[in-house]
N, C-alpha and C. Protein backbone atom coordinates (compact mmCIF):
# COMPACT_ATOMS: atom_id res chain seq x y z
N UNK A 1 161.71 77.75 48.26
CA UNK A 1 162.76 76.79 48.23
C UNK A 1 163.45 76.72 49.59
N UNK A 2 164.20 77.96 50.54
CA UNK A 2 164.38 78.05 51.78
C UNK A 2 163.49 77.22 52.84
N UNK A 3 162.03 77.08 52.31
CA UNK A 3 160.89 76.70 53.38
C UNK A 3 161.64 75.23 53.28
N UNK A 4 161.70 74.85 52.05
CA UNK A 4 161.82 73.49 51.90
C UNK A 4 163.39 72.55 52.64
N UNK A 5 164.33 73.65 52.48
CA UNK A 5 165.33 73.05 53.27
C UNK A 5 165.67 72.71 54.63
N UNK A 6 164.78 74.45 54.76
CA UNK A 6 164.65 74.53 56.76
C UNK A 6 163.76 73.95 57.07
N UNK A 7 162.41 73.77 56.77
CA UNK A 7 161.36 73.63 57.04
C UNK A 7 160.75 71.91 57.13
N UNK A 8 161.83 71.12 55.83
CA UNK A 8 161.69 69.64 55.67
C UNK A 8 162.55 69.19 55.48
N UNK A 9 164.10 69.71 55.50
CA UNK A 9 165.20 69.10 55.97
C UNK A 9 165.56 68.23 54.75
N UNK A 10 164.89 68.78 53.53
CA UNK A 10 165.83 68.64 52.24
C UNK A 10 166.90 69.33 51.58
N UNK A 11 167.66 68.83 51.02
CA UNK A 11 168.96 68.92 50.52
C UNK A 11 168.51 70.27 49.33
N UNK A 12 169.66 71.04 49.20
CA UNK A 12 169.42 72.11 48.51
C UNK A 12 168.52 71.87 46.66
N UNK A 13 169.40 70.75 46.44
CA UNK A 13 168.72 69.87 44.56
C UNK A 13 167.79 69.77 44.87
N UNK A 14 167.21 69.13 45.98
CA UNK A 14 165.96 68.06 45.82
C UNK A 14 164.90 69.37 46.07
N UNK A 15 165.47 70.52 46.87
CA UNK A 15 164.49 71.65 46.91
C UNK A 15 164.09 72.31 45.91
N UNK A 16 165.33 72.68 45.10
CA UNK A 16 164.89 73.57 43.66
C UNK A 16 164.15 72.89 43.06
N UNK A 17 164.22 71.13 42.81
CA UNK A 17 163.53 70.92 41.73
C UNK A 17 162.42 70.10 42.64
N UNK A 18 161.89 70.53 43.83
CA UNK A 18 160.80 69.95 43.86
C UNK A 18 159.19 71.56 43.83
N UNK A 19 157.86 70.52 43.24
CA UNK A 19 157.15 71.49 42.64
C UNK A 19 156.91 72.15 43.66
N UNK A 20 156.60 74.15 42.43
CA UNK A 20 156.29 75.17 43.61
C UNK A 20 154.72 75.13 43.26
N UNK A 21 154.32 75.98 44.09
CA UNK A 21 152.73 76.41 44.61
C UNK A 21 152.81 77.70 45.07
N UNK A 22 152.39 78.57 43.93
CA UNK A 22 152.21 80.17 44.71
C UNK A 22 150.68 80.41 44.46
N UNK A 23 150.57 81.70 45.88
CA UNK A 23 148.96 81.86 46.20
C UNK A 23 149.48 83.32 45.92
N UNK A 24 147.92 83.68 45.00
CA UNK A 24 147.97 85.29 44.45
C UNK A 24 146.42 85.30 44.29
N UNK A 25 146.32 86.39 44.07
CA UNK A 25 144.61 86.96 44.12
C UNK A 25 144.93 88.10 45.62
N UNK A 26 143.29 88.17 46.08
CA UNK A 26 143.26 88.99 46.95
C UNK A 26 142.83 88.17 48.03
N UNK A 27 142.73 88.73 49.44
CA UNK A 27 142.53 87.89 50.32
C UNK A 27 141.98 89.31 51.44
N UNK A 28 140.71 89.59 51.45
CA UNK A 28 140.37 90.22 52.15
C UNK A 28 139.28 90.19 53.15
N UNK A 29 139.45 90.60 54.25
CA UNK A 29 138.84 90.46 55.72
C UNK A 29 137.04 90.92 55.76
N UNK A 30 136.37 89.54 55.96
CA UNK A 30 135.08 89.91 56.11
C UNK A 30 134.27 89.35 54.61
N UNK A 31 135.20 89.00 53.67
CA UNK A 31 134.70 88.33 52.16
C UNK A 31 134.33 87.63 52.21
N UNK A 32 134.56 86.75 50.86
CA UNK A 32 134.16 85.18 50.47
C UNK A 32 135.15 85.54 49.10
N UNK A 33 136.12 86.01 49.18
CA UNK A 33 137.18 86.33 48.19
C UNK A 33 138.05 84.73 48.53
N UNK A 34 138.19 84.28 48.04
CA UNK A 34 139.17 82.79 48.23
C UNK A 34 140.55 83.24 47.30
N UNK A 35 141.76 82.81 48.16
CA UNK A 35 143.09 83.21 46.85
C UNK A 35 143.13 82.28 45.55
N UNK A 36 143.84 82.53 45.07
CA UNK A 36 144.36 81.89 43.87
C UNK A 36 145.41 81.22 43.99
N UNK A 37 145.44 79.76 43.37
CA UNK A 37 146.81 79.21 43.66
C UNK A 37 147.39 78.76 42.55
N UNK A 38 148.44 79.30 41.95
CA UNK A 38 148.90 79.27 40.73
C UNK A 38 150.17 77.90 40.75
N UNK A 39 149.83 76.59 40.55
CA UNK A 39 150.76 75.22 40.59
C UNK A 39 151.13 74.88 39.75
N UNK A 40 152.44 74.30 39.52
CA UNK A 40 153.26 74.14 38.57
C UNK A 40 152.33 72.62 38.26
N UNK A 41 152.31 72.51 36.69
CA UNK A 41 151.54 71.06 36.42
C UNK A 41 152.51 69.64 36.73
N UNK A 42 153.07 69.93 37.62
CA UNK A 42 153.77 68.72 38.27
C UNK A 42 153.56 68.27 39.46
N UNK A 43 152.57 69.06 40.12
CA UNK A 43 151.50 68.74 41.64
C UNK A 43 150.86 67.79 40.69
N UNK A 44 150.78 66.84 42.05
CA UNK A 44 150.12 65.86 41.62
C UNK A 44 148.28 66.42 41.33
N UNK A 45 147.60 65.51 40.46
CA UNK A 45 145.69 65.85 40.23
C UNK A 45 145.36 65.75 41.27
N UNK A 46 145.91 64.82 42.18
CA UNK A 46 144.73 65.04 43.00
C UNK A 46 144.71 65.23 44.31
N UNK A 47 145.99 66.14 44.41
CA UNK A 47 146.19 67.82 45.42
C UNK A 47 145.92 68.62 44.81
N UNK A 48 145.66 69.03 43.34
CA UNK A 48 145.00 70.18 43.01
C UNK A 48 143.25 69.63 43.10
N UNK A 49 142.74 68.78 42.68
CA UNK A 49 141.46 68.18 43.00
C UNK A 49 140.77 68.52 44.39
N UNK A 50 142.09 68.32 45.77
CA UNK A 50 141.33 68.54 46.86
C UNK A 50 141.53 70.07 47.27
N UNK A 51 142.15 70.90 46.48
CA UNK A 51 142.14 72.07 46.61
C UNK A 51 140.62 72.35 46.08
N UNK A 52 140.34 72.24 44.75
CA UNK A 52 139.26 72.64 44.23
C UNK A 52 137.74 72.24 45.08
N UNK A 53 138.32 71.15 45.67
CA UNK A 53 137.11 70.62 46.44
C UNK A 53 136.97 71.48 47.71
N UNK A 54 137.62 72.14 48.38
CA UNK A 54 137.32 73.02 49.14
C UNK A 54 137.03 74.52 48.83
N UNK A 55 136.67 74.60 47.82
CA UNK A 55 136.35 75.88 46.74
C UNK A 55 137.48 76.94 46.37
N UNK A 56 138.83 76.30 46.57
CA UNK A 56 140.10 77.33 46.01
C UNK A 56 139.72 77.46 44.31
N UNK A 57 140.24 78.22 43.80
CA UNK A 57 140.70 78.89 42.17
C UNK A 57 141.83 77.88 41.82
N UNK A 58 142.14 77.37 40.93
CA UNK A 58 143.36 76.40 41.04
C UNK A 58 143.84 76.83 39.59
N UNK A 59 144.51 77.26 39.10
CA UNK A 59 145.47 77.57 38.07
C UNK A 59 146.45 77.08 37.55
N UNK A 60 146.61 75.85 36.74
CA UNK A 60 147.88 75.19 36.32
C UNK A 60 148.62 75.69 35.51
N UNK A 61 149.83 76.30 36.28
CA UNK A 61 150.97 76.90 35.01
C UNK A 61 152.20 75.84 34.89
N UNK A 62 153.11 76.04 33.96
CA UNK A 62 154.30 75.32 33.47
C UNK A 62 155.48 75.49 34.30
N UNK A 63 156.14 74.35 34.08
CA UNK A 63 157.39 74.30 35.34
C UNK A 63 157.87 75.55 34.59
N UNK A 64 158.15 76.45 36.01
CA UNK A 64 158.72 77.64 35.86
C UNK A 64 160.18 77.60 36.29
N UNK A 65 161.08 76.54 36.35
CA UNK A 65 162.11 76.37 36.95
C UNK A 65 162.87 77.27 37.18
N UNK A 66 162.65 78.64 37.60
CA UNK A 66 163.20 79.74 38.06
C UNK A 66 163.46 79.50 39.81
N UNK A 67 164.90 80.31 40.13
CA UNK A 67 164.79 80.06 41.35
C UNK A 67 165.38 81.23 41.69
N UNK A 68 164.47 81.77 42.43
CA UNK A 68 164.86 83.41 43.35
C UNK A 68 165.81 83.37 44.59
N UNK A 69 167.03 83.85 44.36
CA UNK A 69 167.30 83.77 45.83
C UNK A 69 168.39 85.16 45.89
């Protein structure tokens, strides 16, 4: 949410409630291990589509409207 204020110069609301995208799995040096990207089903299909098309894991979970700070 921070990325989103500093980073694109949105307003604190429009940050919390715009969708997150977290990357989990492993990510190790010398593999073909690809991460995991766990997206709230409010990314649009077809940014998760061109994820999949470059061989990411794509995982659709539920607005988690939690906000860590």
């Amino acid at each position: 949410m921070i990325a989103n204020v500093i980073g694109f110069r949105m307003d604190i609301q429009t940050a919390i409630t715009a969708p997150r995208m977290r990357v989990g799995g492993r990510i190790e040096a010398g593999t073909e291990i690809k991460p995991l990207f766990l997206v709230e089903d409010r990314i649009p299909s077809a940014t998760m589509d061109a994820l999949r098309a470059k061989g990411y894991e794509i995982r659709p979970i539920g607005f988690s409207g939690a906000v860590n700070g």
